[in-house]
Protein backbone atom coordinates (compact mmCIF):
# COMPACT_ATOMS: atom_id res chain seq x y z
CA UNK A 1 0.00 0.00 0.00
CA UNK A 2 0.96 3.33 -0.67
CA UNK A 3 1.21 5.31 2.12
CA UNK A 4 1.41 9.40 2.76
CA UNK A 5 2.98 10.75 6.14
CA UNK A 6 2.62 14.69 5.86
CA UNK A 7 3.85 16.32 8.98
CA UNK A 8 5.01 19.67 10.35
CA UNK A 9 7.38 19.62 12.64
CA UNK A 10 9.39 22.57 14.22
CA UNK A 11 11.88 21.33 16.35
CA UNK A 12 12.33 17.66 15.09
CA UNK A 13 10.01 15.55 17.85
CA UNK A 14 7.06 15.55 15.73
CA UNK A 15 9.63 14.08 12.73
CA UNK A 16 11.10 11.47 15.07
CA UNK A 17 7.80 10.11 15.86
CA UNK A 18 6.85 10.37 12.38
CA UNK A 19 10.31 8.31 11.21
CA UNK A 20 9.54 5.96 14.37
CA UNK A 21 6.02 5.36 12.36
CA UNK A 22 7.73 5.16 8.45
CA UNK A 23 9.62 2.46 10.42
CA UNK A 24 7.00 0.26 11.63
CA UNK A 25 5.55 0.56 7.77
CA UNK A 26 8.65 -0.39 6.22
CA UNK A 27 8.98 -3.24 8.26
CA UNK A 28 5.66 -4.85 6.36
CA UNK A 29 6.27 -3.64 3.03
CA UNK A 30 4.32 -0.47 2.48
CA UNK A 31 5.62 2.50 0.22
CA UNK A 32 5.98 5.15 2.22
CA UNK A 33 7.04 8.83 1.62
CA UNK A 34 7.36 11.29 4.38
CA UNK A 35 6.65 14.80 3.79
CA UNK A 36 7.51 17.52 5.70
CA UNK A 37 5.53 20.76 5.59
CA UNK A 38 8.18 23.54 5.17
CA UNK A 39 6.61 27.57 6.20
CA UNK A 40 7.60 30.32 4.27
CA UNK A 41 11.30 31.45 5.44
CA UNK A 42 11.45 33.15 8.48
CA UNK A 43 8.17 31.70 9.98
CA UNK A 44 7.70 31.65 13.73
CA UNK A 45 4.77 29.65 15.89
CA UNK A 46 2.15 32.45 16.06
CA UNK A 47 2.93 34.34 13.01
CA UNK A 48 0.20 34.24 10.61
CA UNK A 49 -0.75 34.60 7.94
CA UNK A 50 1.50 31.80 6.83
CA UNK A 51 2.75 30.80 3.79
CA UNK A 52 3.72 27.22 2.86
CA UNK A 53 6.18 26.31 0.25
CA UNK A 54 4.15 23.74 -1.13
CA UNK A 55 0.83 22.32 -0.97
CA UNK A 56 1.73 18.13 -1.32
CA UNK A 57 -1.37 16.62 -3.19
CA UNK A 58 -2.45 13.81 -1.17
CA UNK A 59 -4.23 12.13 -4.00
CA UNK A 60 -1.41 9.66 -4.89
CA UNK A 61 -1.73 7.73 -1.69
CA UNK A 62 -4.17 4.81 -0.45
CA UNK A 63 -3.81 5.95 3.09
CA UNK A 64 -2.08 9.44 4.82
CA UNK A 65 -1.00 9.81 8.42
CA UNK A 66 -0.74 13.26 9.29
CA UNK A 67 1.49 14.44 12.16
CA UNK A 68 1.88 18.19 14.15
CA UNK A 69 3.17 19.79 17.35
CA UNK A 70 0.27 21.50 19.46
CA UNK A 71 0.76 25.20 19.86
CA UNK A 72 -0.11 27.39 22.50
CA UNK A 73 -3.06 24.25 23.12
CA UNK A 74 -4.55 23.65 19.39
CA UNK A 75 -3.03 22.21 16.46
CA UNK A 76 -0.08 23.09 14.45
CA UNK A 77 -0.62 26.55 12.63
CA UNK A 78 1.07 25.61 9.97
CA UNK A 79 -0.93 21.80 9.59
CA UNK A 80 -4.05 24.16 9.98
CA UNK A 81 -3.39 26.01 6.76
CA UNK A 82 -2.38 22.66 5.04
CA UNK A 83 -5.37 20.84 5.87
CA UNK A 84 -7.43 24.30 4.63
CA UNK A 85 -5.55 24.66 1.54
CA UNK A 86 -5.17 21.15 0.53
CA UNK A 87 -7.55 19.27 -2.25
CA UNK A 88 -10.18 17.03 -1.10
CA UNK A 89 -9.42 14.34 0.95
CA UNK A 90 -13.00 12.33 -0.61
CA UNK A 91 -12.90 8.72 0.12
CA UNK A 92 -8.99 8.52 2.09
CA UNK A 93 -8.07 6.88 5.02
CA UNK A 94 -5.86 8.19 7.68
CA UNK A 95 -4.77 8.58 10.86
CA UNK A 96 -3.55 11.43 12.87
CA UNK A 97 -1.40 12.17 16.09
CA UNK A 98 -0.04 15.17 17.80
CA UNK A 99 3.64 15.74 20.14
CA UNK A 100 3.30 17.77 22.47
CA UNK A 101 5.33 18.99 25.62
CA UNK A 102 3.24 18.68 28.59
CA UNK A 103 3.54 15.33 30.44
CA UNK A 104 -0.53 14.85 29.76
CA UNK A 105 -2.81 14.48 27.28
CA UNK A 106 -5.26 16.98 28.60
CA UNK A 107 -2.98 19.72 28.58
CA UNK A 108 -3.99 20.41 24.88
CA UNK A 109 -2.87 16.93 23.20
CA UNK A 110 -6.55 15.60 22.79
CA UNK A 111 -7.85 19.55 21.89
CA UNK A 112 -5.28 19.58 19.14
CA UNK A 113 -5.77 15.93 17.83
CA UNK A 114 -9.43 16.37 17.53
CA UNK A 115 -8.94 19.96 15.52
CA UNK A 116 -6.51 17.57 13.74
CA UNK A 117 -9.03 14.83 13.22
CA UNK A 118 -11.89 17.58 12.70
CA UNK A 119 -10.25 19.07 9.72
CA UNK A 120 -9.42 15.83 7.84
CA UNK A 121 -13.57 14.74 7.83
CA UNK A 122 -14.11 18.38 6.73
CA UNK A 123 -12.16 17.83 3.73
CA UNK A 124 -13.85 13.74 3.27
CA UNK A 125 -11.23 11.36 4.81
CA UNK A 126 -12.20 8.67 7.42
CA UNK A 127 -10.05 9.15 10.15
CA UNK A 128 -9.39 5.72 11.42
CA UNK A 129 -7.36 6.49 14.76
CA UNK A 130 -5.25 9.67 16.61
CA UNK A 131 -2.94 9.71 19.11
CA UNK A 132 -1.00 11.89 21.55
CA UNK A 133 3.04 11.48 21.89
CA UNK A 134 3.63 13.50 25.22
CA UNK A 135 7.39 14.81 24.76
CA UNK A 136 8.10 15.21 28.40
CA UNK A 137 6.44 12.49 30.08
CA UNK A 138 8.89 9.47 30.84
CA UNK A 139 6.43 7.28 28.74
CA UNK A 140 7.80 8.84 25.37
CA UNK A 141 9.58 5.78 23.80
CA UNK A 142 6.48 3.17 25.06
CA UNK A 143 3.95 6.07 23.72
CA UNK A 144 5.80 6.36 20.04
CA UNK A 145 6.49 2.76 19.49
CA UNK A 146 2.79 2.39 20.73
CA UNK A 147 1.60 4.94 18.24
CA UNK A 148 3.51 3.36 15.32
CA UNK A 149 1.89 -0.39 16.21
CA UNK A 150 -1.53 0.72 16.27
CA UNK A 151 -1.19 2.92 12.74
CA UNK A 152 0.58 -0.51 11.62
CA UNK A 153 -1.93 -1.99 12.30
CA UNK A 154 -4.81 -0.03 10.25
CA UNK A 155 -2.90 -0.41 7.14
């Protein structure tokens, strides 16, 4: 199967998760590319309006995992305008998870996800699971390898 994993990632935990996932894939034989959403030069978390350099069709693939850091409590600014901008996402499957900093899910993790999870129906996709990677809590590895199984396991 051909898979899509379109993330944004600012400081490289939402990637690693995202490469943690890609991994599990690989391991049973999926294509996979992993896309990374890239802001206009000199973007900062809160500056808007934002500009992306590219809008990756997600047509091509049979299933898309999307992937974003929470800011300031809500999803990704930058996977915000994505999902917004994008072309329909009519008949896809996909999943969706979030990294965030706090040690607990409530602290903004399940707000974002759902925003996350909200905008992908908007746009027609069946949003099969989410999930919540907690960057600080000493769960991280079991949370990201947990993550990755469970995706696996859709596909």
């Amino acid at each position: 199967m051909k898979v899509g994993i379109i993330i944004h990632s600012h400081t490289g935990n939402t990637r690693m998760a995202a490469e943690r996932i890609e991994a599990k894939l690989l391991e049973n034989d999926h294509s996979v590319d992993l896309i990374q959403l890239q802001p206009s030069p000199g973007w900062k978390p809160g500056n808007k309006p934002i500009e992306l350099q590219a809008i990756p069709d997600p047509q091509e693939y049979d299933f898309l995992i999307f992937g974003a850091p929470v800011e300031a409590f809500s999803l990704s600014s930058v996977m915000d305008t994505y999902l917004r901008a994008a072309p329909t996402l009519q008949g896809k499957r996909c999943t969706c998870f979030v990294t965030q900093f706090f040690p607990f899910a409530w602290m903004g993790g399940h707000r974002a996800a759902g925003q996350l999870g909200k905008l992908c129906t908007e746009k027609g996709a069946t949003v099969e699971a989410k999930g919540v990677i907690n960057w600080s809590s000493p769960g991280r590895e079991h949370r990201m390898t947990a993550t990755a199984d469970r995706f696996k396991g859709l596909i």
